[in-house]
N, C-alpha and C. Protein backbone atom coordinates (compact mmCIF):
# COMPACT_ATOMS: atom_id res chain seq x y z
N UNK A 1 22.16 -27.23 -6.54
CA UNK A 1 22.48 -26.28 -7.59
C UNK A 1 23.69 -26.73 -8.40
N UNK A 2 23.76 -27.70 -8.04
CA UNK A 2 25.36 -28.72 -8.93
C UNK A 2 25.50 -28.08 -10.71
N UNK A 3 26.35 -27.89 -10.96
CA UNK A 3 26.17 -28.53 -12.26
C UNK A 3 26.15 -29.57 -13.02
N UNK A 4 26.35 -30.32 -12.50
CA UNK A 4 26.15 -32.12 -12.80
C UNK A 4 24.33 -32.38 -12.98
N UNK A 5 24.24 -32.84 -14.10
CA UNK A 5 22.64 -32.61 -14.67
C UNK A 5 22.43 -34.39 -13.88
N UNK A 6 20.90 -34.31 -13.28
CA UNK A 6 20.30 -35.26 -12.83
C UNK A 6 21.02 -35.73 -12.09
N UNK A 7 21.92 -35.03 -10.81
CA UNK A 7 22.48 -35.47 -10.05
C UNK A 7 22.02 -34.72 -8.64
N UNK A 8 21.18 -35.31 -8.22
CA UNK A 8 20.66 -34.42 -7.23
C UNK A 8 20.89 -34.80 -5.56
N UNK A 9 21.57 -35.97 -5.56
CA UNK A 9 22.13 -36.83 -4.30
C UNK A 9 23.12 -36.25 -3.43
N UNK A 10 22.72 -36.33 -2.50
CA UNK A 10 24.89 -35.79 -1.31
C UNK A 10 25.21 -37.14 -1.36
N UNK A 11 26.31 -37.00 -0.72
CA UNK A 11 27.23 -38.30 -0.77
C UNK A 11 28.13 -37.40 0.51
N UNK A 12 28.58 -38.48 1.85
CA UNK A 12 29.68 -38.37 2.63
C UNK A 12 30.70 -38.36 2.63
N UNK A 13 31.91 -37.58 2.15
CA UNK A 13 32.89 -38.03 1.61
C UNK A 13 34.04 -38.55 2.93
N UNK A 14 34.43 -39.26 3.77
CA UNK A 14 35.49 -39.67 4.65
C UNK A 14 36.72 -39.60 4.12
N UNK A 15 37.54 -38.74 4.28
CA UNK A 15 39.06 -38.68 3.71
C UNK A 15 40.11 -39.23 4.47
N UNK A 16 40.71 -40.28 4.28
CA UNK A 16 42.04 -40.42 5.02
C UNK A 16 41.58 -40.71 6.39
N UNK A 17 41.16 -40.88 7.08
CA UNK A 17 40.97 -41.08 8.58
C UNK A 17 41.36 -42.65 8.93
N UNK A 18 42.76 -42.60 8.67
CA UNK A 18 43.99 -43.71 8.85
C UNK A 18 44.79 -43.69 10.08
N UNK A 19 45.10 -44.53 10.75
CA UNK A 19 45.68 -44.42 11.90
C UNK A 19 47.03 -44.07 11.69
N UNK A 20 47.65 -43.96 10.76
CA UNK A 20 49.44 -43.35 10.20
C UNK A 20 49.01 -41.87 10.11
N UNK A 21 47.59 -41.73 9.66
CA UNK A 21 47.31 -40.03 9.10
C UNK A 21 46.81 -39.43 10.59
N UNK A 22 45.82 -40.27 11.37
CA UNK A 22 45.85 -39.48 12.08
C UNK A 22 46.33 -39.41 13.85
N UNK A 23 47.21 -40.38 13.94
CA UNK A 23 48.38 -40.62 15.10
C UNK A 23 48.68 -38.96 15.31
N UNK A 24 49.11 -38.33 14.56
CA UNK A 24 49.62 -36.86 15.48
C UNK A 24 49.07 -35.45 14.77
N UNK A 25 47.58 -35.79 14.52
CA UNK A 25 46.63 -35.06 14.11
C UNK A 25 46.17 -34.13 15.55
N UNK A 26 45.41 -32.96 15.04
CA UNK A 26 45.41 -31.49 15.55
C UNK A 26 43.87 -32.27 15.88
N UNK A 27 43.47 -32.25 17.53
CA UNK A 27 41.95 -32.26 18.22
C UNK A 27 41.46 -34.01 17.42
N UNK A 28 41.77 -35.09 17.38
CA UNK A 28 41.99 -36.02 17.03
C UNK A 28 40.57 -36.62 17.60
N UNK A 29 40.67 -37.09 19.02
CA UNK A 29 39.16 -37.88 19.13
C UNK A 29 38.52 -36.97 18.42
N UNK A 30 37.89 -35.26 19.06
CA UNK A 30 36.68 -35.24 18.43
C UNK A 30 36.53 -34.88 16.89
N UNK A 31 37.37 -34.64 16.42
CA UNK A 31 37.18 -35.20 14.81
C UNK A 31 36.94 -36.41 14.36
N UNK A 32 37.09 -37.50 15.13
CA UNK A 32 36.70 -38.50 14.85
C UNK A 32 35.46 -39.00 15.05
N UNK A 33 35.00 -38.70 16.18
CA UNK A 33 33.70 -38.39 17.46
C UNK A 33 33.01 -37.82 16.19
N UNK A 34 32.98 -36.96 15.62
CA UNK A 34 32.00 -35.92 15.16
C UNK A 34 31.64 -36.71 13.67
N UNK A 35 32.66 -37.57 13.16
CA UNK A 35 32.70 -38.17 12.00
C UNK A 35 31.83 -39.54 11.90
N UNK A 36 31.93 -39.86 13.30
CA UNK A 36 31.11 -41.29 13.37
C UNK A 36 29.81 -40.89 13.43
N UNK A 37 29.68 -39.27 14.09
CA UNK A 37 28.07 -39.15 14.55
C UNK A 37 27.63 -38.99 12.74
N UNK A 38 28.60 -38.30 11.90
CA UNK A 38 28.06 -37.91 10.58
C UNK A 38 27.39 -39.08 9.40
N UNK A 39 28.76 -39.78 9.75
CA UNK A 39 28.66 -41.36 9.20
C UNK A 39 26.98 -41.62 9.44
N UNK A 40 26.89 -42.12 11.05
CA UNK A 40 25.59 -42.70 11.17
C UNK A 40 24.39 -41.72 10.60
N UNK A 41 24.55 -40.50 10.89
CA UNK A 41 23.48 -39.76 10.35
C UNK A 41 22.68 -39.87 8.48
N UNK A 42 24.24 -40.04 8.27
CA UNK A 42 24.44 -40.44 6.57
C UNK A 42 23.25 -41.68 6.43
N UNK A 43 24.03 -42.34 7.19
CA UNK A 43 23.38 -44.10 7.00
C UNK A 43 21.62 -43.71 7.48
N UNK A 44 21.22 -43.09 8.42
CA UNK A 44 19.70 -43.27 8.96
C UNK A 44 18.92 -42.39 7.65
N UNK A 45 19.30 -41.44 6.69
CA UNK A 45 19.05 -40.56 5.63
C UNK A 45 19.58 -41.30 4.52
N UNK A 46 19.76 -42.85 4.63
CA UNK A 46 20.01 -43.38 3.08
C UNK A 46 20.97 -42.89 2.54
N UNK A 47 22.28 -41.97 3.00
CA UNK A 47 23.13 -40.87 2.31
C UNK A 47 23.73 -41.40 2.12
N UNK A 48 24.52 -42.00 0.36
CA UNK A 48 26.41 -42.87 0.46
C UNK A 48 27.36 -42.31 1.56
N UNK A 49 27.57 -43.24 1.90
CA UNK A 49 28.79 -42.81 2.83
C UNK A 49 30.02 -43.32 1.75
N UNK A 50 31.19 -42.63 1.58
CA UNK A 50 32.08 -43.00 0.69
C UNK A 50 33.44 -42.87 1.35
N UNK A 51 34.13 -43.77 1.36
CA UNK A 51 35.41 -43.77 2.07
C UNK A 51 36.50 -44.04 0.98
N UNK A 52 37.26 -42.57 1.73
CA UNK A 52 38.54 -42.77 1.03
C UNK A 52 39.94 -42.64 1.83
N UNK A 53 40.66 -43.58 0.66
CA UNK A 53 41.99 -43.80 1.63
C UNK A 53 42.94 -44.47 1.11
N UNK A 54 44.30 -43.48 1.05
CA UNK A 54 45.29 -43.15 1.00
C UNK A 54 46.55 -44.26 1.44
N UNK A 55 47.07 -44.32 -0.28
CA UNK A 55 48.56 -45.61 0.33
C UNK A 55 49.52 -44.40 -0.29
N UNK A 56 50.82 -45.06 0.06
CA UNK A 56 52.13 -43.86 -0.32
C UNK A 56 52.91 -44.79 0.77
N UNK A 57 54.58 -44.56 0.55
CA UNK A 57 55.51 -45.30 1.67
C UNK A 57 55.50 -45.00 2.71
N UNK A 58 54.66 -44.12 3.15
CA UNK A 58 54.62 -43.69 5.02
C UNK A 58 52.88 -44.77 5.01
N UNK A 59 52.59 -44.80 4.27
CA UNK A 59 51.00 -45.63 4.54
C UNK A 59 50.80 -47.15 3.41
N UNK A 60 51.55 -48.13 3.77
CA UNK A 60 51.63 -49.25 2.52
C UNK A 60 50.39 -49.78 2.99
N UNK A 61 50.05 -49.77 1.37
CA UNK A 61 48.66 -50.69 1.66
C UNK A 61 48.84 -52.29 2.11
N UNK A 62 47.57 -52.57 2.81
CA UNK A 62 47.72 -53.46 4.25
C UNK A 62 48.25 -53.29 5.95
N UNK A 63 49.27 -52.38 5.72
CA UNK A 63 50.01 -52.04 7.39
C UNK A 63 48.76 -51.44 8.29
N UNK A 64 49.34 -51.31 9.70
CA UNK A 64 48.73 -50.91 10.07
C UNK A 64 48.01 -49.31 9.88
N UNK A 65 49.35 -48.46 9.71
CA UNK A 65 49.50 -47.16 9.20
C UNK A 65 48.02 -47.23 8.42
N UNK A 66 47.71 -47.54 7.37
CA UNK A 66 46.98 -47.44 6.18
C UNK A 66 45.65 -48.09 6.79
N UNK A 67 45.43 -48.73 7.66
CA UNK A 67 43.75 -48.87 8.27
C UNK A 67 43.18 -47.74 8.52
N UNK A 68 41.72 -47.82 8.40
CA UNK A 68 41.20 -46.81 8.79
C UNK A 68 40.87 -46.74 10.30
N UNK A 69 40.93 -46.04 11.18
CA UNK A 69 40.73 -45.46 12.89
C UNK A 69 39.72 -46.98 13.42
N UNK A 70 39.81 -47.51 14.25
CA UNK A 70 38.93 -48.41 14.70
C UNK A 70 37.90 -47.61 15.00
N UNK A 71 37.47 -46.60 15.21
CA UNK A 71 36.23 -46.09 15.92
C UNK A 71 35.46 -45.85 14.64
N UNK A 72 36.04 -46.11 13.45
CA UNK A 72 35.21 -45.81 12.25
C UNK A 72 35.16 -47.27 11.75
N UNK A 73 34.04 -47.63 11.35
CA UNK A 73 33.89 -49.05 10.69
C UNK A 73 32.87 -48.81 9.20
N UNK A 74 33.61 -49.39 7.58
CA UNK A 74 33.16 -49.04 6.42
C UNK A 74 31.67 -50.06 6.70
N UNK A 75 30.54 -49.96 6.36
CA UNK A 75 29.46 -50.35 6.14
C UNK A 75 29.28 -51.77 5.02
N UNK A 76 29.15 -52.92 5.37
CA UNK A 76 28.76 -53.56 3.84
C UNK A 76 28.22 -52.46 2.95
N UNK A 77 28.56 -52.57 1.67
CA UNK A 77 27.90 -51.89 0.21
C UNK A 77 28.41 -50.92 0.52
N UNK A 78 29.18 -50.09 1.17
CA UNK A 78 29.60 -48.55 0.86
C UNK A 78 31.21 -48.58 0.40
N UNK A 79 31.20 -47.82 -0.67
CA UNK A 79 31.94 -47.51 -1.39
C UNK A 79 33.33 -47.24 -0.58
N UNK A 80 34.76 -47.94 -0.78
CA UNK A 80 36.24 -47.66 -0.77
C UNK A 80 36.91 -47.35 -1.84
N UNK A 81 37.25 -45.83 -1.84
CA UNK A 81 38.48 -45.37 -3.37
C UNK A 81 39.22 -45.62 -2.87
N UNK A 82 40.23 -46.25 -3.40
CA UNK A 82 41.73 -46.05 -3.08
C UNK A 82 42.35 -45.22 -3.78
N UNK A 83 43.43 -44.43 -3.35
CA UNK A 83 43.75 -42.86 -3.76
C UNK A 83 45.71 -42.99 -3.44
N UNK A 84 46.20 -42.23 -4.37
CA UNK A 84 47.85 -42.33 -4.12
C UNK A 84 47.96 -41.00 -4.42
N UNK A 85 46.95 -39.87 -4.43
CA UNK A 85 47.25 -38.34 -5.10
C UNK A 85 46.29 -37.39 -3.77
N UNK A 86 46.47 -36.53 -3.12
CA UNK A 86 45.77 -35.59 -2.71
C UNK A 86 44.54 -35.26 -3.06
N UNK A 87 44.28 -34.87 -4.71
CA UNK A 87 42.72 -35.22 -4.73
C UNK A 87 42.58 -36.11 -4.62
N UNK A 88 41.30 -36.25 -4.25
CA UNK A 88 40.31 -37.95 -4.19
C UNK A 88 39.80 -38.17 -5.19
N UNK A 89 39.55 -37.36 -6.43
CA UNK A 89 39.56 -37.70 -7.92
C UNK A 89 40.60 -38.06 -8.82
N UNK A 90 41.50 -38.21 -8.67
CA UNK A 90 42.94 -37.78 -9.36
C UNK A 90 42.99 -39.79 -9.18
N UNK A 91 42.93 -40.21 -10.67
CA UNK A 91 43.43 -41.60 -11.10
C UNK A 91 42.70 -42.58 -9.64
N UNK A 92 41.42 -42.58 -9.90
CA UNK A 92 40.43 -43.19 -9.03
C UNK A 92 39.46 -43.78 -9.51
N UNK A 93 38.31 -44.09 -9.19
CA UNK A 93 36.42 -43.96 -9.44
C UNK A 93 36.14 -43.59 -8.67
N UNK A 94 36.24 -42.36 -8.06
CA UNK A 94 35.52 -41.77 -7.14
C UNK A 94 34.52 -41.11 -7.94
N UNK A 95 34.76 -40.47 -9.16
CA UNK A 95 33.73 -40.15 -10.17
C UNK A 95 32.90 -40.93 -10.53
N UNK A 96 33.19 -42.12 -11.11
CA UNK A 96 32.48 -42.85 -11.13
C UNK A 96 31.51 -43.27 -10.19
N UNK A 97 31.88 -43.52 -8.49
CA UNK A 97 30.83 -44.00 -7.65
C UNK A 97 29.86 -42.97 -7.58
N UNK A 98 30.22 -41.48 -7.48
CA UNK A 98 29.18 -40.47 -7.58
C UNK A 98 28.29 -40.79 -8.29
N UNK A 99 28.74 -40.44 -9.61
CA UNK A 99 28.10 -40.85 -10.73
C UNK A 99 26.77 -42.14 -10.94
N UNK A 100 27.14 -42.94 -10.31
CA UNK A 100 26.39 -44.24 -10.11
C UNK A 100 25.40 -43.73 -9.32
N UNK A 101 25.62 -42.99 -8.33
CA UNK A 101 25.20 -42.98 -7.04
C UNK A 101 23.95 -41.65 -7.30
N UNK A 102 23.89 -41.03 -8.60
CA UNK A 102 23.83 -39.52 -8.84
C UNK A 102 23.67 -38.64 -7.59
N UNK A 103 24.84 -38.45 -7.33
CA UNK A 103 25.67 -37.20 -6.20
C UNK A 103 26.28 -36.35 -7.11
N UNK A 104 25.38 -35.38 -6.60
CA UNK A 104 26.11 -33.63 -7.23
C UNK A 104 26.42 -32.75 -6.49
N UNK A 105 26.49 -33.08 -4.91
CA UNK A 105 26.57 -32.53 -3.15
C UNK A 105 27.45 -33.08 -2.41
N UNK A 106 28.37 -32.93 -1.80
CA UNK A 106 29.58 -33.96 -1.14
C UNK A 106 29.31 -33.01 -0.36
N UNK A 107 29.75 -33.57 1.11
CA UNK A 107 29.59 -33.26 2.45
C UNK A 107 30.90 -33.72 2.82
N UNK A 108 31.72 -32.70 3.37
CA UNK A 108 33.43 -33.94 3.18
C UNK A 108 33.88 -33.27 4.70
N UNK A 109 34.35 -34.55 4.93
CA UNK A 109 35.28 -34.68 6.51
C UNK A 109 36.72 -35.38 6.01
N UNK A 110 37.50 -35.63 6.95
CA UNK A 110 38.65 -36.68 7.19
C UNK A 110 40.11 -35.57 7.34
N UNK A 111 41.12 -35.91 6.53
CA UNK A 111 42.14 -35.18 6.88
C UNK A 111 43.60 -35.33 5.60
N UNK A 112 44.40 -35.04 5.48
CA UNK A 112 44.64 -34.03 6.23
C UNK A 112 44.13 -32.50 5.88
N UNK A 113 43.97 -31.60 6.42
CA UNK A 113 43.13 -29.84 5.74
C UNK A 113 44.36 -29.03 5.02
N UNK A 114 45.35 -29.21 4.87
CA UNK A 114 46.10 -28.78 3.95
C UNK A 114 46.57 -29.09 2.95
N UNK A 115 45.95 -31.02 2.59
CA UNK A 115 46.50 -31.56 1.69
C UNK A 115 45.80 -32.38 0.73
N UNK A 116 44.72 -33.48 1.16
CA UNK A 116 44.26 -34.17 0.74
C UNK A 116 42.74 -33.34 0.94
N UNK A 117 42.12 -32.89 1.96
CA UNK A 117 41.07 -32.14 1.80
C UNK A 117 40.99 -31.08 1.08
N UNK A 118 41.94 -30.39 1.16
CA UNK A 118 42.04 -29.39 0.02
C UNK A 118 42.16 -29.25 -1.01
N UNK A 119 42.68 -30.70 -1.53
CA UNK A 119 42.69 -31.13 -2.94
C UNK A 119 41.63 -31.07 -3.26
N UNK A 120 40.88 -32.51 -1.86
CA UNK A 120 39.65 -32.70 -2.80
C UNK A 120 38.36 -31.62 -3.17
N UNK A 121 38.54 -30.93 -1.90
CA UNK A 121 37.32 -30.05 -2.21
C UNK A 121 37.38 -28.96 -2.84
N UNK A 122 38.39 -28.48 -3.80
CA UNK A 122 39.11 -27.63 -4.86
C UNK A 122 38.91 -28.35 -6.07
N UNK A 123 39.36 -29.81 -6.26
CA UNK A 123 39.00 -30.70 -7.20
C UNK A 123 37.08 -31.19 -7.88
N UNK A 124 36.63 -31.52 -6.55
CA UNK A 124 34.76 -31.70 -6.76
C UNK A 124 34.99 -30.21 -7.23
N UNK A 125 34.94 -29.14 -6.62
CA UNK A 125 34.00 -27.71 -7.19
C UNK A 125 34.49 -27.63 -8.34
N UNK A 126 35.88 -27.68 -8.66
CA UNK A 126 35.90 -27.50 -10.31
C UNK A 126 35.03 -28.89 -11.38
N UNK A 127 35.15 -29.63 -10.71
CA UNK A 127 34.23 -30.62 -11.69
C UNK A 127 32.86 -30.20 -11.40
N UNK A 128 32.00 -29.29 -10.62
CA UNK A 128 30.92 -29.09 -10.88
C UNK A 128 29.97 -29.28 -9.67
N UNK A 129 30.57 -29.93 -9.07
CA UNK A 129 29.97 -30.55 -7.46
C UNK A 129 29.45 -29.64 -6.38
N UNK A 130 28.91 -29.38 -5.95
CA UNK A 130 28.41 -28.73 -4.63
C UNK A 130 29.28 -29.46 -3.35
N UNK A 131 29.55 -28.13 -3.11
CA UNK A 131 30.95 -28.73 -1.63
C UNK A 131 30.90 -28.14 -0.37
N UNK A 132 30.60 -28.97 0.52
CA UNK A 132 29.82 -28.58 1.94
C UNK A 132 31.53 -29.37 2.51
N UNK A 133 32.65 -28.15 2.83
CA UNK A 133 32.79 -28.50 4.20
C UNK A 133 32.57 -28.44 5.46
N UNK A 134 32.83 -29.80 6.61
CA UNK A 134 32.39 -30.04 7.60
C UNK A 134 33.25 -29.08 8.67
N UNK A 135 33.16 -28.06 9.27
CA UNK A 135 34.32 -27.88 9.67
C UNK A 135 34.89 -27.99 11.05
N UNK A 136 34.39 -28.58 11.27
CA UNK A 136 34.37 -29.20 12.92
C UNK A 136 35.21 -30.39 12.76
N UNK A 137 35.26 -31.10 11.10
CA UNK A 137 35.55 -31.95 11.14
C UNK A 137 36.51 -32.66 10.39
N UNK A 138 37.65 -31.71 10.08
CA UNK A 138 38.71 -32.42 9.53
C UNK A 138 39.78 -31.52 10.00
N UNK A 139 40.84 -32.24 9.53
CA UNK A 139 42.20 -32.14 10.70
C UNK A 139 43.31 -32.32 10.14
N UNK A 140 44.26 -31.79 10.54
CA UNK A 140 45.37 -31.84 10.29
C UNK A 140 46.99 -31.86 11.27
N UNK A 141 48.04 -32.23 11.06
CA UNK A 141 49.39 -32.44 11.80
C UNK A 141 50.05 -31.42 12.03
N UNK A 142 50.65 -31.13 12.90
CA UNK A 142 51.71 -29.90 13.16
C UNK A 142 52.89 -30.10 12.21
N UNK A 143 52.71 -28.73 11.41
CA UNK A 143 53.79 -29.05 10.13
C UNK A 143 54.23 -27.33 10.60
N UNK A 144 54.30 -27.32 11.82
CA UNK A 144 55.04 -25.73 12.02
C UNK A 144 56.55 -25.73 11.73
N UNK A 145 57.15 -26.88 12.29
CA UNK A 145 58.35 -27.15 12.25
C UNK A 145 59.04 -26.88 10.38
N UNK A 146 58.01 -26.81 9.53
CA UNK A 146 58.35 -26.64 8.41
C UNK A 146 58.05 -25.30 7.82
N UNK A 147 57.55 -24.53 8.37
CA UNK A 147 56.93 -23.30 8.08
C UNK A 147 56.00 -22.99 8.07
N UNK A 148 54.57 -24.00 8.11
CA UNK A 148 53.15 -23.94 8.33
C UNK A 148 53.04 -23.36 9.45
N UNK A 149 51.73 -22.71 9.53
CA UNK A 149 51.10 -22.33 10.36
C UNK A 149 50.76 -23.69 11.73
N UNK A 150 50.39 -22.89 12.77
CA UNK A 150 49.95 -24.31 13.52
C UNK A 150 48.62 -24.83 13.43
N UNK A 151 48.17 -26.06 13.11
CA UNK A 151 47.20 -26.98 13.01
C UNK A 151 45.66 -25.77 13.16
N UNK A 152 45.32 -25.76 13.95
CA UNK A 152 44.23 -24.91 14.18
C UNK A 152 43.87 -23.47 13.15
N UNK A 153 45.03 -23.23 13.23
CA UNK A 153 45.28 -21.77 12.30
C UNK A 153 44.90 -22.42 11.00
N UNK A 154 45.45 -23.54 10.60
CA UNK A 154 45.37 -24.47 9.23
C UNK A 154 43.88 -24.32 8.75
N UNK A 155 43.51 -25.01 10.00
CA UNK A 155 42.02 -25.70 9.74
C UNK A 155 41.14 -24.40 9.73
N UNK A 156 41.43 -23.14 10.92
CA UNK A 156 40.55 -22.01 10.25
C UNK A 156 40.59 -21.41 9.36
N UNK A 157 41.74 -21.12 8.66
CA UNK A 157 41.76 -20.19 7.32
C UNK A 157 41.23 -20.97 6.31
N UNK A 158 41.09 -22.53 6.40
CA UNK A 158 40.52 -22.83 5.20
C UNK A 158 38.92 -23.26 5.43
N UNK A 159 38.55 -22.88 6.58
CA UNK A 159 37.39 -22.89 6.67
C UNK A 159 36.87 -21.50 6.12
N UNK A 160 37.80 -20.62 6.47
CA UNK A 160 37.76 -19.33 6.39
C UNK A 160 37.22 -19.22 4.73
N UNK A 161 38.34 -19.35 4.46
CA UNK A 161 38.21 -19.06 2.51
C UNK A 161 37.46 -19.65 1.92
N UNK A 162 36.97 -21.30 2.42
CA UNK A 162 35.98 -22.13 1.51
C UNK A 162 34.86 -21.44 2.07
N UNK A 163 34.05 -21.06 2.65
CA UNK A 163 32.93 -20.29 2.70
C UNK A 163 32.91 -18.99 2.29
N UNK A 164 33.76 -18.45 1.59
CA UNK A 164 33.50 -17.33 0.49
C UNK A 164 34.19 -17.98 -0.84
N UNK A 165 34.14 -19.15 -1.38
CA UNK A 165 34.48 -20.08 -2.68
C UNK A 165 32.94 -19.81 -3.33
N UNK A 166 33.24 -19.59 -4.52
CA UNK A 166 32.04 -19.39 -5.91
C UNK A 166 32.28 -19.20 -6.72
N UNK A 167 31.79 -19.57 -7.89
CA UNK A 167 31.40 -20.48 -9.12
C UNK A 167 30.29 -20.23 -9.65
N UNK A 168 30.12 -20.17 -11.20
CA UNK A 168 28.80 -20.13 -11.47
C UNK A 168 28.30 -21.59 -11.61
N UNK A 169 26.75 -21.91 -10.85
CA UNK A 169 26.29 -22.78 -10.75
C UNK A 169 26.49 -23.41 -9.75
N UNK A 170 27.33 -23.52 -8.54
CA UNK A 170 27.95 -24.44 -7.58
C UNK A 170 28.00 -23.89 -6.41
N UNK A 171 27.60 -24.15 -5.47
CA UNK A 171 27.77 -23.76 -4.30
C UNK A 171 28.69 -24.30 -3.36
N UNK A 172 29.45 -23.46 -2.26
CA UNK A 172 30.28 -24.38 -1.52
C UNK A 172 30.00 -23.82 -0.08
N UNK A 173 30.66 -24.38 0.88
CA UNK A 173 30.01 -23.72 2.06
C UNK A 173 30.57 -24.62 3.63
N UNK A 174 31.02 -23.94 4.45
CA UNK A 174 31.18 -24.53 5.91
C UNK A 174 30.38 -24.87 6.65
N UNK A 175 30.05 -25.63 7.30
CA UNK A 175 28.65 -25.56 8.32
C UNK A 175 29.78 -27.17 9.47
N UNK A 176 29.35 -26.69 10.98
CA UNK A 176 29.62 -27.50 11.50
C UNK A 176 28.77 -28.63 12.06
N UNK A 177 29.66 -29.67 12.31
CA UNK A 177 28.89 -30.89 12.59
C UNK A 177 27.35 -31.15 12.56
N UNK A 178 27.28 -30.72 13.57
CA UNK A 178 26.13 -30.22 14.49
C UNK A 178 25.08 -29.85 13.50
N UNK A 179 24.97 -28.84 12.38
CA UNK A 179 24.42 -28.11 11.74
C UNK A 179 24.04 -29.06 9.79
N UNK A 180 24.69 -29.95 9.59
CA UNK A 180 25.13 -30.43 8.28
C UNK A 180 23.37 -31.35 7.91
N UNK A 181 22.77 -30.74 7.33
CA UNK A 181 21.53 -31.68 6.43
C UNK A 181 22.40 -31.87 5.15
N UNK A 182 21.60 -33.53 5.69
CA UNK A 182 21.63 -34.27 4.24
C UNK A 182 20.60 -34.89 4.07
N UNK A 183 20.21 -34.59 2.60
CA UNK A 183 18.63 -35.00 2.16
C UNK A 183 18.84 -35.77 0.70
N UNK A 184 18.81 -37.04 1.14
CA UNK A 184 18.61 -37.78 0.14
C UNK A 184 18.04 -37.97 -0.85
């Protein structure tokens, strides 16, 4: 139901799932666990898998910080944005690979859920996109010490609120792991 005309594709979106981002991340293996099962599912349904990932001085591109998790490995031919902004659209081609790809459906995992996921999946719905978060499957750091809520609390309220998100034309929606079709 996108508004993006002749774009009728999902696309996987992987956010950040960096070993600097997610070293002291909230339920860590199985967000990761749940991401590899999504990944492969992507890949056996022909689905882009699209990886994105994040440099800034806590993550210089090349360090270790800034790799992505060993338990995740990018695919020959699948798409890497590199990203320096919270959205994953913001001074990228992530539009562009959609675009190529005609994806008007993102299915989005990675981390962190208060910052870079929330960008992005605030960012796709206003451009028009259909936005399926995963919610089993992205994560975030204990930022209580600063006034946030704790990690879990994070990740439910915005599971919470993105499944009552609407738009005319666009749908958005939670569904966990377990539950996520993608139809190529």
């Amino acid at each position: 139901m996108t508004t993006l005309t002749d774009r009728p594709g999902t696309a996987l979106l992987v956010i950040d799932v960096q070993n600097g981002v997610m070293a002291a991340s909230h339920d860590t293996e199985a967000v990761i666990e749940r991401i590899g099962g999504l990944v492969a599912r992507a890949r056996e349904a022909h689905v882009p898998v699209v990886w994105v990932q994040h440099s800034s001085e806590e993550l210089p591109v090349g360090s270790e910080q800034w790799e992505y998790v060993p338990q995740l490995q990018r695919a020959d031919g699948e798409a890497l944005v590199a990203k320096e902004h919270g959205d994953s659209f913001e001074a990228t081609d992530l539009e562009q690979v959609l675009a190529e790809a005609a994806v008007g459906r993102l299915v989005v995992t990675g981390a962190q859920t208060d910052a870079c996921i929330r960008s992005t999946i605030h960012g796709a719905f206003t451009r028009g996109y259909d936005v399926v978060l995963v919610g089993d499957a992205h994560t975030t750091e204990d930022l209580s010490a600063y006034g946030a809520p704790a990690p879990g609390d994070v990740i439910a309220h915005t599971n919470l609120y993105w499944g009552f998100q609407s738009a005319p034309g666009r749908t958005a929606a939670v569904v966990p792991a377990a539950d996520v079709a993608f139809a190529g």
